[in-house]
N, C-alpha and C. Protein backbone atom coordinates (compact mmCIF):
# COMPACT_ATOMS: atom_id res chain seq x y z
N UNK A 1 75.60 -25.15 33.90
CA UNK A 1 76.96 -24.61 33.99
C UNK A 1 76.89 -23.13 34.36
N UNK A 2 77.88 -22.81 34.94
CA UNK A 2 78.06 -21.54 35.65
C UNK A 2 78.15 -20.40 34.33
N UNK A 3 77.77 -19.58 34.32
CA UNK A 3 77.78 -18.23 33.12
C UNK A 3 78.64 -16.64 33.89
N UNK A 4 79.94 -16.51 33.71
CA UNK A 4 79.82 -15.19 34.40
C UNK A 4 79.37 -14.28 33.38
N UNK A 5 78.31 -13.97 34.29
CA UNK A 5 77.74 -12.13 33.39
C UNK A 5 78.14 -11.21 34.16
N UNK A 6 77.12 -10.09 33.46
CA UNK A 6 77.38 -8.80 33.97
C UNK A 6 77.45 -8.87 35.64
N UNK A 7 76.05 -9.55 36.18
CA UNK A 7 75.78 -9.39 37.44
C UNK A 7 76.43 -10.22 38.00
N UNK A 8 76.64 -11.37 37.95
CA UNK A 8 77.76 -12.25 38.82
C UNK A 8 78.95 -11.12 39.19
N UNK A 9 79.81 -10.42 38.01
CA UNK A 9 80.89 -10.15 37.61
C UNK A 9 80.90 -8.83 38.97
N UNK A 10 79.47 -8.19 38.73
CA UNK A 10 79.22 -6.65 39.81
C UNK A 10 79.37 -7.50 41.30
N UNK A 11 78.51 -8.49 41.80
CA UNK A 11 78.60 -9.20 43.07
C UNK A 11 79.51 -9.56 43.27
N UNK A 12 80.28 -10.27 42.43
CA UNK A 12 81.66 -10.68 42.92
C UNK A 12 82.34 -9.36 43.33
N UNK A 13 82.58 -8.71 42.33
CA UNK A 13 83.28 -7.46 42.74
C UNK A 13 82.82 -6.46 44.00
N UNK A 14 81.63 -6.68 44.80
CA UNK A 14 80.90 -6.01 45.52
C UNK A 14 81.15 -6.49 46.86
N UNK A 15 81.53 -8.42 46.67
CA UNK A 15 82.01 -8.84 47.79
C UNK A 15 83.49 -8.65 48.36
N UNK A 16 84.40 -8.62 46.97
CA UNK A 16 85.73 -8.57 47.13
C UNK A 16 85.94 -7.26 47.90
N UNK A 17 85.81 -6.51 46.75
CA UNK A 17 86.06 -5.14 47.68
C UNK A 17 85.31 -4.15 47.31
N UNK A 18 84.06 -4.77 47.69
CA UNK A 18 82.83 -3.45 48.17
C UNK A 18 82.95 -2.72 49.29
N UNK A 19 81.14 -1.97 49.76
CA UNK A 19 81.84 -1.25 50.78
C UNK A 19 81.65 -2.30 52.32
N UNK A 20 81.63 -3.01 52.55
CA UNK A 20 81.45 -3.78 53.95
C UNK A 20 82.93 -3.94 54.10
N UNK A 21 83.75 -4.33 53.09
CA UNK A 21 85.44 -4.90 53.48
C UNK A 21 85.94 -3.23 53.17
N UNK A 22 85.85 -2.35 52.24
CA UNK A 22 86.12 -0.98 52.36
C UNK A 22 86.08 -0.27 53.61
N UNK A 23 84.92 -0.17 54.24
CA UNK A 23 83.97 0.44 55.51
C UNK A 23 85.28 0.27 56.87
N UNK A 24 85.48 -1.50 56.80
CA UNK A 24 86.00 -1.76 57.49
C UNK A 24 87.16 -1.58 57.80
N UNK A 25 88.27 -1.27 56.12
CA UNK A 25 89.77 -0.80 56.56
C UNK A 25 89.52 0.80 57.01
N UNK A 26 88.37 1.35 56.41
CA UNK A 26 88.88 2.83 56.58
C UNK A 26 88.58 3.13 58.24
N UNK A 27 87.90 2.38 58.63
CA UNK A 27 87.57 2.28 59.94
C UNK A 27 88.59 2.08 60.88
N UNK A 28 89.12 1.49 61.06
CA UNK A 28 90.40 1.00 61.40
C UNK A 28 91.50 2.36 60.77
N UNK A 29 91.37 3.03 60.24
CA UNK A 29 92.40 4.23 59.72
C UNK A 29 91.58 5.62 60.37
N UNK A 30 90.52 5.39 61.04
CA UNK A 30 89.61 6.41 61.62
C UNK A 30 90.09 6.74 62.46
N UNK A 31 90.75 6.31 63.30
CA UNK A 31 91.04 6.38 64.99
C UNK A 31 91.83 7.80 65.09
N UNK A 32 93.42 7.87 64.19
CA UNK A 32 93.96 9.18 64.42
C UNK A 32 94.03 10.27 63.00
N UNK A 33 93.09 10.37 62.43
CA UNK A 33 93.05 10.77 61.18
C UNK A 33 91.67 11.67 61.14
N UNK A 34 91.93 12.60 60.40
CA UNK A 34 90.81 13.89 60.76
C UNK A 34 89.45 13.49 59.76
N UNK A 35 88.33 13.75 59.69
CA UNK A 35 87.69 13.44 58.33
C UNK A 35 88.34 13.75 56.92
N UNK A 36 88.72 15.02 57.12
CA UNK A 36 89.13 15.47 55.96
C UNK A 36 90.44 14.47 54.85
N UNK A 37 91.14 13.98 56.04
CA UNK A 37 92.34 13.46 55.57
C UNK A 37 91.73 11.79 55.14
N UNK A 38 90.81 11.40 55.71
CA UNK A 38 90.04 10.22 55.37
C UNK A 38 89.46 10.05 53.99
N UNK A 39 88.95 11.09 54.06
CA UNK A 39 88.59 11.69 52.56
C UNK A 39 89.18 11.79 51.38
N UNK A 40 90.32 12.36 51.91
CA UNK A 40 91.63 12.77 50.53
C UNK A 40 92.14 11.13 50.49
N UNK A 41 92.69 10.54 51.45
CA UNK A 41 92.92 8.68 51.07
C UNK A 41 91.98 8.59 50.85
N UNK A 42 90.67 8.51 50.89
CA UNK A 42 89.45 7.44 49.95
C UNK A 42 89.62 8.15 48.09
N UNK A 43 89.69 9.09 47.86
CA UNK A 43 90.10 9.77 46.79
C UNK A 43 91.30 9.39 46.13
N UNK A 44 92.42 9.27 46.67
CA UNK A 44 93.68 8.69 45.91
C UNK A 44 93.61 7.40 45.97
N UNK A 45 93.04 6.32 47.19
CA UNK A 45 92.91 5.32 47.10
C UNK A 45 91.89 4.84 46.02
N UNK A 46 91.08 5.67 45.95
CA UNK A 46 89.63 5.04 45.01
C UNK A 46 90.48 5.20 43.36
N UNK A 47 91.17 6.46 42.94
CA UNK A 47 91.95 6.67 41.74
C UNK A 47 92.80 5.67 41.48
N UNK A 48 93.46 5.14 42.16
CA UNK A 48 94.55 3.44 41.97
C UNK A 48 93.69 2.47 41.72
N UNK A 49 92.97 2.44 42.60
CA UNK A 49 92.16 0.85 42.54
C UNK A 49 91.37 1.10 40.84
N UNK A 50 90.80 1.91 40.53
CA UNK A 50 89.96 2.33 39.53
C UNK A 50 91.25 1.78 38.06
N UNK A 51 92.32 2.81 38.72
CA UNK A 51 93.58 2.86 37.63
C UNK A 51 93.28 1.29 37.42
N UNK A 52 93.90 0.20 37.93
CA UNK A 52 94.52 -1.12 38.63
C UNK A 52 93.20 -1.99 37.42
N UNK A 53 92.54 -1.84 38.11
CA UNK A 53 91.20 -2.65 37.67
C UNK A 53 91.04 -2.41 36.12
N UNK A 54 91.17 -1.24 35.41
CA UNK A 54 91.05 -0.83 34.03
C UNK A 54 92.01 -1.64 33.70
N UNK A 55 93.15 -1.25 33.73
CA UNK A 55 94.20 -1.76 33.28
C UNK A 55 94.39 -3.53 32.88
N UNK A 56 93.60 -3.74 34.32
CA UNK A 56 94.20 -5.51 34.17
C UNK A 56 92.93 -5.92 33.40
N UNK A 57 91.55 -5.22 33.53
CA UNK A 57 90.54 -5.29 32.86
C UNK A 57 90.80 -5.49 30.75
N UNK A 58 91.66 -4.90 30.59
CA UNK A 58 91.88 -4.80 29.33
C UNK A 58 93.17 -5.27 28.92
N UNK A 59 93.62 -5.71 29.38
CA UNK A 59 95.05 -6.58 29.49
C UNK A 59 94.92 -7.62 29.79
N UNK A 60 93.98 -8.39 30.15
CA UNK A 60 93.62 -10.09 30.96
C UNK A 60 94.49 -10.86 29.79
N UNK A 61 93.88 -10.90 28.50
CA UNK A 61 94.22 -11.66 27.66
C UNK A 61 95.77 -11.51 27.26
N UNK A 62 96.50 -10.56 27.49
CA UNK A 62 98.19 -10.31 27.12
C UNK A 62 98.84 -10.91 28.86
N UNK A 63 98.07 -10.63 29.97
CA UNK A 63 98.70 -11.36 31.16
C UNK A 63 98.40 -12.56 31.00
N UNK A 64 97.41 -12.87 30.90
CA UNK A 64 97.59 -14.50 30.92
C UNK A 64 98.52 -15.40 29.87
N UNK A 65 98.42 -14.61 28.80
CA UNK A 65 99.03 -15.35 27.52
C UNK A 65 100.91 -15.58 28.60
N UNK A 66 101.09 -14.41 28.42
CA UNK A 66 102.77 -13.83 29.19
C UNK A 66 103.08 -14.91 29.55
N UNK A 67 102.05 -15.14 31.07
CA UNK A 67 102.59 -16.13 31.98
C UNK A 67 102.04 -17.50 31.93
N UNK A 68 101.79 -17.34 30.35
CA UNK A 68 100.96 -19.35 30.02
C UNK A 68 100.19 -19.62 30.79
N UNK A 69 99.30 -18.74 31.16
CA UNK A 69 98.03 -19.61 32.15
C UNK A 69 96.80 -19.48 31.06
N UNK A 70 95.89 -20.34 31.27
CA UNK A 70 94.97 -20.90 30.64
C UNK A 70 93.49 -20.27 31.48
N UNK A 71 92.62 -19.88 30.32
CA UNK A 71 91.55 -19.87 31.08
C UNK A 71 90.95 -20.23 32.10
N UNK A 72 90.83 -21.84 31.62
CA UNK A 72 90.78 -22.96 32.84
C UNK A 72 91.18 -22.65 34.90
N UNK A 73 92.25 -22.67 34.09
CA UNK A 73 93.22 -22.84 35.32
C UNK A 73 93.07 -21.22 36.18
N UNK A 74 92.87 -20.23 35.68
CA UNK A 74 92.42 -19.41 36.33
C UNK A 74 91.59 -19.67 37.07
N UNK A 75 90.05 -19.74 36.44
CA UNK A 75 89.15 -20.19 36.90
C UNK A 75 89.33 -21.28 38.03
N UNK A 76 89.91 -22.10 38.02
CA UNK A 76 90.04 -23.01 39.35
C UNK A 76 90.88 -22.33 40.67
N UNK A 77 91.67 -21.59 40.30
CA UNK A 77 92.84 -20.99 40.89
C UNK A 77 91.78 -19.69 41.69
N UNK A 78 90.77 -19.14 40.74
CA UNK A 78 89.96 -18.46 41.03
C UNK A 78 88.72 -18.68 41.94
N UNK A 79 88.24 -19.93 41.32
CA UNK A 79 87.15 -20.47 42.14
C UNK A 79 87.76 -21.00 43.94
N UNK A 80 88.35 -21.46 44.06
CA UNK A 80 89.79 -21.76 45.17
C UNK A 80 89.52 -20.80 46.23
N UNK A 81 90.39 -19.42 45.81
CA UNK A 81 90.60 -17.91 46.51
C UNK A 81 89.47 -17.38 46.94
N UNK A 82 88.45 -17.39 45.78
CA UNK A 82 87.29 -16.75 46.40
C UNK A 82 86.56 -17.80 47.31
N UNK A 83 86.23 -19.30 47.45
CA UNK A 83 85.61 -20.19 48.36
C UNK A 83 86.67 -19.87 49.95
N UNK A 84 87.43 -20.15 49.61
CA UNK A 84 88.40 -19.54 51.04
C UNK A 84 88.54 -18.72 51.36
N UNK A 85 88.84 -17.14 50.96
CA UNK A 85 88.18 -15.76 51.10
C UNK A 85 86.90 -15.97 52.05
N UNK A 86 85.94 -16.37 51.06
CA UNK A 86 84.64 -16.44 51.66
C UNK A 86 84.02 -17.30 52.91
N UNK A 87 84.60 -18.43 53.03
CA UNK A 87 84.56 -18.84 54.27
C UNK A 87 85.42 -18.10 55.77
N UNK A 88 86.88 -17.51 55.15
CA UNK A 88 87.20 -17.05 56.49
C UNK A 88 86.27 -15.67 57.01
N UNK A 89 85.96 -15.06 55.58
CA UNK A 89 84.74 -14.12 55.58
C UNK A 89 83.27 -14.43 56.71
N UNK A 90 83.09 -15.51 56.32
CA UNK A 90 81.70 -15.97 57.09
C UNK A 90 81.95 -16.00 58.50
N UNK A 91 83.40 -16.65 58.34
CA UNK A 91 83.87 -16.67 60.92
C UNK A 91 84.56 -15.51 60.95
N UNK A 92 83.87 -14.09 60.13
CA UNK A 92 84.88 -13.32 60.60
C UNK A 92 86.20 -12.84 60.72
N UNK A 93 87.13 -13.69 59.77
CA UNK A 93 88.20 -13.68 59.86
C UNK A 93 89.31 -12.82 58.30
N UNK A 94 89.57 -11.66 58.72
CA UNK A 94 89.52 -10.65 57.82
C UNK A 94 90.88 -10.99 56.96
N UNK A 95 91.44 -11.93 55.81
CA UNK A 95 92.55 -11.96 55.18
C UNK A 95 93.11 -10.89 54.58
N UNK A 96 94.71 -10.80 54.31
CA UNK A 96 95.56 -10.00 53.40
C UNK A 96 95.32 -8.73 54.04
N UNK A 97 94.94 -8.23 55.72
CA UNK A 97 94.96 -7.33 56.04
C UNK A 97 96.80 -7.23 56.61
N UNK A 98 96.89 -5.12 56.73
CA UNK A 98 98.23 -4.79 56.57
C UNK A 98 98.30 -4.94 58.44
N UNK A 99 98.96 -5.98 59.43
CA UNK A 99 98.93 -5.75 60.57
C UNK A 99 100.46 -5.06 61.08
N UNK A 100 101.06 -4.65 60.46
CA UNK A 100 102.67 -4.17 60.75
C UNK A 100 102.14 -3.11 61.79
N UNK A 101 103.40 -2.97 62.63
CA UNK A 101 103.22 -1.80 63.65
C UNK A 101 103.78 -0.57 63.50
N UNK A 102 104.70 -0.22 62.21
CA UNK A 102 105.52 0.42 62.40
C UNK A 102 104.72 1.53 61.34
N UNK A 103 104.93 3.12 61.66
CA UNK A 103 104.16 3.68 60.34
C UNK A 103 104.96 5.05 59.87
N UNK A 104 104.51 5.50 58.77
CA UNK A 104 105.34 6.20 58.02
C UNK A 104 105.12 7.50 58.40
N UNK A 105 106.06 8.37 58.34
CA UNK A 105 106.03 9.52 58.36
C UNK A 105 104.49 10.93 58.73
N UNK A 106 104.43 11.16 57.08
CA UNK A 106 103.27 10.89 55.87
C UNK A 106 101.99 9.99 56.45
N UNK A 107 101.14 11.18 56.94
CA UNK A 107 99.34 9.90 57.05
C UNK A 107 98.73 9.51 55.82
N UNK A 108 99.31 10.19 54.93
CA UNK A 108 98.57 9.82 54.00
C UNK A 108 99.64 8.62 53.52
N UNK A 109 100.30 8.37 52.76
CA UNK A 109 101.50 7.33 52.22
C UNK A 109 101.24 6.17 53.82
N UNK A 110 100.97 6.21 54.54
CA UNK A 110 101.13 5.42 55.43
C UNK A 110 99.48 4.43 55.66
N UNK A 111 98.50 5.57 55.39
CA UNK A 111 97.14 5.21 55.12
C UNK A 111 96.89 4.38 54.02
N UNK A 112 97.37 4.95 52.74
CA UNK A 112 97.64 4.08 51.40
C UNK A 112 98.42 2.83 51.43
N UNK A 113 99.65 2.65 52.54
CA UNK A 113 100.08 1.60 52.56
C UNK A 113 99.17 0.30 53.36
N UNK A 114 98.28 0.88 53.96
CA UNK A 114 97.99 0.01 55.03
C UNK A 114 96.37 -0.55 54.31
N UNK A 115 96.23 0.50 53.05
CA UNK A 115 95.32 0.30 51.97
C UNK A 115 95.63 -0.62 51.00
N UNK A 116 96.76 -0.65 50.64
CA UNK A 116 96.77 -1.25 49.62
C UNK A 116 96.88 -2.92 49.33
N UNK A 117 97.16 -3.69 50.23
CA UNK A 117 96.64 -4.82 50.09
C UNK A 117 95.22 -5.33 49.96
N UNK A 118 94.00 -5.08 50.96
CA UNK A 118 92.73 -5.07 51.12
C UNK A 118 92.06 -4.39 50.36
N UNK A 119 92.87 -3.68 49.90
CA UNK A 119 92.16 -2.63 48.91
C UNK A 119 92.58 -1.80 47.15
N UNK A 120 93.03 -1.36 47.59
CA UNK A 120 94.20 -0.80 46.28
C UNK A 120 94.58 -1.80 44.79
N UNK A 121 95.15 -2.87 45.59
CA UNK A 121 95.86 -4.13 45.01
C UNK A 121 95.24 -5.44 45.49
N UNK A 122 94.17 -5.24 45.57
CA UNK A 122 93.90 -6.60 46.63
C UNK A 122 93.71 -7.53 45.50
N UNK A 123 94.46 -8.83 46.06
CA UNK A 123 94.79 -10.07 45.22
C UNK A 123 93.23 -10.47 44.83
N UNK A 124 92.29 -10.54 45.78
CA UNK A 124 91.00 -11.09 45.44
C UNK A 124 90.73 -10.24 44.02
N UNK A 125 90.24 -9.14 44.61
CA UNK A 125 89.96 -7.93 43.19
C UNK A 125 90.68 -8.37 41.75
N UNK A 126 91.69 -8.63 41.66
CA UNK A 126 92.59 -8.58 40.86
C UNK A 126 92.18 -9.97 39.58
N UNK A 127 92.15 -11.10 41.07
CA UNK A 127 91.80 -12.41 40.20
C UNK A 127 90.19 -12.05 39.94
N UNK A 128 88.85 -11.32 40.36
CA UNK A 128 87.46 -11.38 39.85
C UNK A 128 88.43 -10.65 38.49
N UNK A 129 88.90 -9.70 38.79
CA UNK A 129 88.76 -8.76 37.19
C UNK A 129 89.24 -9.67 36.22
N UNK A 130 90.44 -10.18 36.44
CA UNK A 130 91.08 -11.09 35.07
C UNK A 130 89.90 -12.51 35.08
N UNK A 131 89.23 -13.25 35.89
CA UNK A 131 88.35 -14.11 35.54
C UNK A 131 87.60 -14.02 34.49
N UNK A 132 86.96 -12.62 35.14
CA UNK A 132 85.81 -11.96 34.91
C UNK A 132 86.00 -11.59 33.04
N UNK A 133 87.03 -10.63 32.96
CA UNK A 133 87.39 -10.08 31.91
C UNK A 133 87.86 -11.68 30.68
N UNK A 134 88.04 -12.13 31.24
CA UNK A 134 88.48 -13.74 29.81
C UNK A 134 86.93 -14.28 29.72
N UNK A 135 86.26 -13.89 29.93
CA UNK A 135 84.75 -15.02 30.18
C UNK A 135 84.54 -14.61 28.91
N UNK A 136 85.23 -13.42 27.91
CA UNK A 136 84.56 -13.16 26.80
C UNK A 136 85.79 -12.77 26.23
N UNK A 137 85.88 -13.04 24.93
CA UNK A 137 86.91 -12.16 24.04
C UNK A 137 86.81 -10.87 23.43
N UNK A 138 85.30 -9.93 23.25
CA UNK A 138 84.85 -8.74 22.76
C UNK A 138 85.20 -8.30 23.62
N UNK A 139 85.49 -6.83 22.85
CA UNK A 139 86.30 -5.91 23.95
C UNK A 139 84.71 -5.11 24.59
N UNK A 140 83.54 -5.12 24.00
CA UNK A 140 82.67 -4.67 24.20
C UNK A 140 82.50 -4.92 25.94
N UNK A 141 83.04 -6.51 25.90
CA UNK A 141 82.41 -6.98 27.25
C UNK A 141 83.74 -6.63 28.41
N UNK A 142 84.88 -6.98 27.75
CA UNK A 142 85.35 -5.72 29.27
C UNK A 142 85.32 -4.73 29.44
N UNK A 143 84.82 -3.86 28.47
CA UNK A 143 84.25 -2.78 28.60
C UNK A 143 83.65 -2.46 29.93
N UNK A 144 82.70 -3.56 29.89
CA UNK A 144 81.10 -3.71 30.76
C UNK A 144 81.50 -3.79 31.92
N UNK A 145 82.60 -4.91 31.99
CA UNK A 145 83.02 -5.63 33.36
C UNK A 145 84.29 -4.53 34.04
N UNK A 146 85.08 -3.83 33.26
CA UNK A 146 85.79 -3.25 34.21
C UNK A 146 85.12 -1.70 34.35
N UNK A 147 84.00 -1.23 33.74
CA UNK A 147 82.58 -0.57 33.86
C UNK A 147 82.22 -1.24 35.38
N UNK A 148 81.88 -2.09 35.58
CA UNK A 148 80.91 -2.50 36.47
C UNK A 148 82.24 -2.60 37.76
N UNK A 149 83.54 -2.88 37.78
CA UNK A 149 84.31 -2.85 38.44
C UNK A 149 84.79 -1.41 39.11
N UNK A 150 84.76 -0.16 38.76
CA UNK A 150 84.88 1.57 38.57
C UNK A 150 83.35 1.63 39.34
N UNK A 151 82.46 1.05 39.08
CA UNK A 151 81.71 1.56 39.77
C UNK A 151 81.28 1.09 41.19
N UNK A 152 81.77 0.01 41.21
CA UNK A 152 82.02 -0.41 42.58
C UNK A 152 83.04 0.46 43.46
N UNK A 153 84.01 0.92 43.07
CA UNK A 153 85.28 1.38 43.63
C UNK A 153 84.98 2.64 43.73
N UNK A 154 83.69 3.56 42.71
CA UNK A 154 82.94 4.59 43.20
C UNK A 154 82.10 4.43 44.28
N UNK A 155 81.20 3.78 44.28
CA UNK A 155 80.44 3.39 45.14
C UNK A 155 81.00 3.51 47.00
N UNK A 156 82.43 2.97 47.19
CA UNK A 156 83.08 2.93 48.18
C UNK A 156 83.78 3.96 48.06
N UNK A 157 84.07 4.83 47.52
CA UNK A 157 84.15 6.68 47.64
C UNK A 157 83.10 6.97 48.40
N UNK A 158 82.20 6.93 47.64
CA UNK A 158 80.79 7.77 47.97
C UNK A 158 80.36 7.08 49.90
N UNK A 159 80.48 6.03 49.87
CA UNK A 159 80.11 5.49 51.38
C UNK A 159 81.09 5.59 52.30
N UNK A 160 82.45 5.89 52.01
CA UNK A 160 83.74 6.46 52.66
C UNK A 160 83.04 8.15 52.96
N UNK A 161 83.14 8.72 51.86
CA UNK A 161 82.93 10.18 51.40
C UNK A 161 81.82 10.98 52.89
N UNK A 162 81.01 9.70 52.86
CA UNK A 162 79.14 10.27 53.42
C UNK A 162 79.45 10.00 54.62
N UNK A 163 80.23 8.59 55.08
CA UNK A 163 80.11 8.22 56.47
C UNK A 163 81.41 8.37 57.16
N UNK A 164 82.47 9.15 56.68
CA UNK A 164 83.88 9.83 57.23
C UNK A 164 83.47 9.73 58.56
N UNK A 165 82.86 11.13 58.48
CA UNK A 165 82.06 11.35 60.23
C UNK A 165 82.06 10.65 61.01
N UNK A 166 81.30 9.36 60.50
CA UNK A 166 80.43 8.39 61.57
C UNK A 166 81.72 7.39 61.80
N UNK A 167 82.99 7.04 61.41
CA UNK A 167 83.68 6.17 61.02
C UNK A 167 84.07 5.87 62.40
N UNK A 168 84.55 6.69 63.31
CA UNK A 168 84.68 6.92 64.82
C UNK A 168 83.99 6.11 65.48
N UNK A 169 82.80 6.35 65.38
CA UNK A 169 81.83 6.26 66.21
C UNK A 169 81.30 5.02 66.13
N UNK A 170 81.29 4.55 64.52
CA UNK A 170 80.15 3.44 63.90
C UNK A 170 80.52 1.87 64.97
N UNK A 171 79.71 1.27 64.96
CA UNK A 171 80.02 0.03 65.64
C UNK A 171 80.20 -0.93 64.65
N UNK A 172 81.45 -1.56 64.45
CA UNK A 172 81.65 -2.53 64.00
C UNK A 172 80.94 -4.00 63.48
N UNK A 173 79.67 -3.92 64.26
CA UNK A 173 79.24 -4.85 64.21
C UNK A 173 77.68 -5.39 63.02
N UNK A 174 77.42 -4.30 62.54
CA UNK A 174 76.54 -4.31 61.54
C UNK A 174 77.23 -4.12 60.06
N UNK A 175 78.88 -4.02 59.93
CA UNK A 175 79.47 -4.36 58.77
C UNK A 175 80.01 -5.75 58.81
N UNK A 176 80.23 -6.40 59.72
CA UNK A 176 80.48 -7.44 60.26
C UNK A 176 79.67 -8.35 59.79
N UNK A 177 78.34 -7.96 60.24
CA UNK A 177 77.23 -9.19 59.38
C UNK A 177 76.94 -8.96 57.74
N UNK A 178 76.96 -7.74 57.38
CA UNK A 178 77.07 -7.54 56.00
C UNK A 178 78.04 -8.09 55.56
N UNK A 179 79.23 -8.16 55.86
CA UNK A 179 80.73 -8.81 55.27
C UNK A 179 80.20 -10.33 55.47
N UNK A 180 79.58 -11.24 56.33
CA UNK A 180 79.62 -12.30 56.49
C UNK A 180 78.50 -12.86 55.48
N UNK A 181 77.40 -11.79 55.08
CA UNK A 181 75.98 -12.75 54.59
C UNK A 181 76.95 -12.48 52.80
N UNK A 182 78.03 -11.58 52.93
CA UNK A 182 78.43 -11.12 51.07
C UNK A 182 79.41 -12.76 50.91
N UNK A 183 79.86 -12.81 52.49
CA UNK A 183 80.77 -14.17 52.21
C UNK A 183 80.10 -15.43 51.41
N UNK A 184 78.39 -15.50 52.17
CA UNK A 184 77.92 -16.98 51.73
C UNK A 184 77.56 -17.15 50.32
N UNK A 185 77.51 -15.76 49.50
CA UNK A 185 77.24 -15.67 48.16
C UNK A 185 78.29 -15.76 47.42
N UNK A 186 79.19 -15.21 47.83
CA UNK A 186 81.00 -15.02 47.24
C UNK A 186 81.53 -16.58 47.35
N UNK A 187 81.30 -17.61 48.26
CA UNK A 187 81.28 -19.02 48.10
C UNK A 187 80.82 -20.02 47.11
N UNK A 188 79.18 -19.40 47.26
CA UNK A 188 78.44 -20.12 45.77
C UNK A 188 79.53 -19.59 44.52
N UNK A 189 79.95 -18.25 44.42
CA UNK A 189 80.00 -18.24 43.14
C UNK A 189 81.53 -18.89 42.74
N UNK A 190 82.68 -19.08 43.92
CA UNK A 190 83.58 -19.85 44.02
C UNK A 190 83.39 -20.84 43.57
N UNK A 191 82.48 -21.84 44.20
CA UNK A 191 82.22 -22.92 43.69
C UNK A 191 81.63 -23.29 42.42
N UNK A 192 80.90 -22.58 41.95
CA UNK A 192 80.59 -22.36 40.54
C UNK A 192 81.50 -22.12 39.67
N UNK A 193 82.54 -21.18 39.68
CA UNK A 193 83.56 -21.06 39.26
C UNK A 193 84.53 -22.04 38.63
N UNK A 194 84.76 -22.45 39.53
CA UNK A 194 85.87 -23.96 40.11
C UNK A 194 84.92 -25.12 39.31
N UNK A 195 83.71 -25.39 38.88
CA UNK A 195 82.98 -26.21 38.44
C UNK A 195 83.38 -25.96 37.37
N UNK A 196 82.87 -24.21 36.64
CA UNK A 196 83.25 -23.91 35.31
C UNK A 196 84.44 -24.47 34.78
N UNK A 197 85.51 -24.36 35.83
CA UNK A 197 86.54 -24.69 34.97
C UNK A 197 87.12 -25.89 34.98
N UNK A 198 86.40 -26.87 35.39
CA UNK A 198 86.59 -28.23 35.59
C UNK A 198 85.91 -28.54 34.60
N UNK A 199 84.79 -28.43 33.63
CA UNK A 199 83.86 -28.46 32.80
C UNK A 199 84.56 -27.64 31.30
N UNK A 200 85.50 -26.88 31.50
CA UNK A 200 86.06 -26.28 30.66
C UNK A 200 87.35 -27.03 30.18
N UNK A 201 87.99 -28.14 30.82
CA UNK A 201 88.83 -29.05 31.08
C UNK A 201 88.48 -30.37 30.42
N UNK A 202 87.11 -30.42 30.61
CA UNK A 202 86.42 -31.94 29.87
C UNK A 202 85.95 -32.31 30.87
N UNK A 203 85.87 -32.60 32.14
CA UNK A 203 85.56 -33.22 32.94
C UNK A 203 84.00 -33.04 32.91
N UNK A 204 83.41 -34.40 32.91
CA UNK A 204 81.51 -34.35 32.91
C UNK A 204 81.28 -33.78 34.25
N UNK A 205 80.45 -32.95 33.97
CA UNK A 205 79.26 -32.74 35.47
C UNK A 205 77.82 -33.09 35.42
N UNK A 206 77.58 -34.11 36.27
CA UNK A 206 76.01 -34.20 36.30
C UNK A 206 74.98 -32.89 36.64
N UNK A 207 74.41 -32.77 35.83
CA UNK A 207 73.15 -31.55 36.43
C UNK A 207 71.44 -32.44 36.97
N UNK A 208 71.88 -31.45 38.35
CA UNK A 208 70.63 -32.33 39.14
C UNK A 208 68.89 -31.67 38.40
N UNK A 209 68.16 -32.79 38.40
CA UNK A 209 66.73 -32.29 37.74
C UNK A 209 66.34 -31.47 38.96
């Protein structure tokens, strides 16, 4: 049976919105935007997502109760999002990105908007943290997990922060395969997931020798 730990909990979160799917929106926000101003959005953007993640990190158990969802059913609901995530991931095919044409004023409020689905608020993120965070009832352990979630969302500061510069320039195509090989792992653990909570339900699973 599937176990989320610490390290599942960091990979998942590394695929959702590490830096290969990070790399890639700010990239796409590179074109008319100075480094500096790239910078200041990876900074307010990295402060929300951080906010976002704590929050639901230590609240899993009062949201779920709220809206009567069941461990279980997360977990399937969870295992689901991330196997489909991860496959359109593998052909390349980038979901819950902001494609509107129209933009705001404000580069920055307009940068953040075009952030905040893929990133900020991104639905994937949202369901690893609350999965992630019910796998245990000690507060010790969301501690750990929305710990290990902050530092991911640092992590994509720091590789925003270093490669501003290069963001112009970089070729698309070596985050591209990084986003696709994070997909085939972000699948397994979908499916594992989705097992867990079929197994958490009653349903027998054979384990192969």
């Amino acid at each position: 049976m599937f176990v989320f730990n610490l390290v599942s909990a960091f990979i998942t979160f590394f695929a959702v919105v590490g830096p290969p799917k990070v790399l890639l929106a700010f990239a796409r926000l590179a074109g008319d935007r100075t480094t500096a101003e790239l910078r200041r959005l990876a900074a307010w953007s990295t402060l929300a997502a951080a906010v976002i993640g704590l929050l639901l990190g230590f609240t899993a158990d009062g949201v779920t109760t709220f809206f009567h969802i069941s461990d279980q059913s997360l977990q399937l609901a969870g295992g689901t999002i991330f196997f489909l995530y991860a496959v359109a991931l593998v052909f390349g095919v980038h979901l819950a990105e902001n494609r509107e044409d129209g933009h705001l004023p404000n580069p920055m409020l307009d940068g953040f908007r075009q952030l905040l689905l893929p990133y900020v608020a991104s639905p994937l993120g949202i369901t690893a943290v609350l999965v992630a965070s019910l796998a245990r009832d000690d507060w010790a352990w969301k501690a750990s997990v929305t710990g290990a979630y902050v530092a991911v969302v640092l992590i994509n500061y720091v590789c925003v922060a270093l490669l501003a510069p290069l963001l112009k320039r970089t070729h698309r195509t070596l985050l591209e395969l990084l986003s696709r090989l994070l997909g085939l792992l972000l699948a397994a653990v979908g499916v594992e997931l989705f097992l867990n909570g079929l197994a958490g339900l009653g349903v027998h699973i054979a384990e192969g020798h």
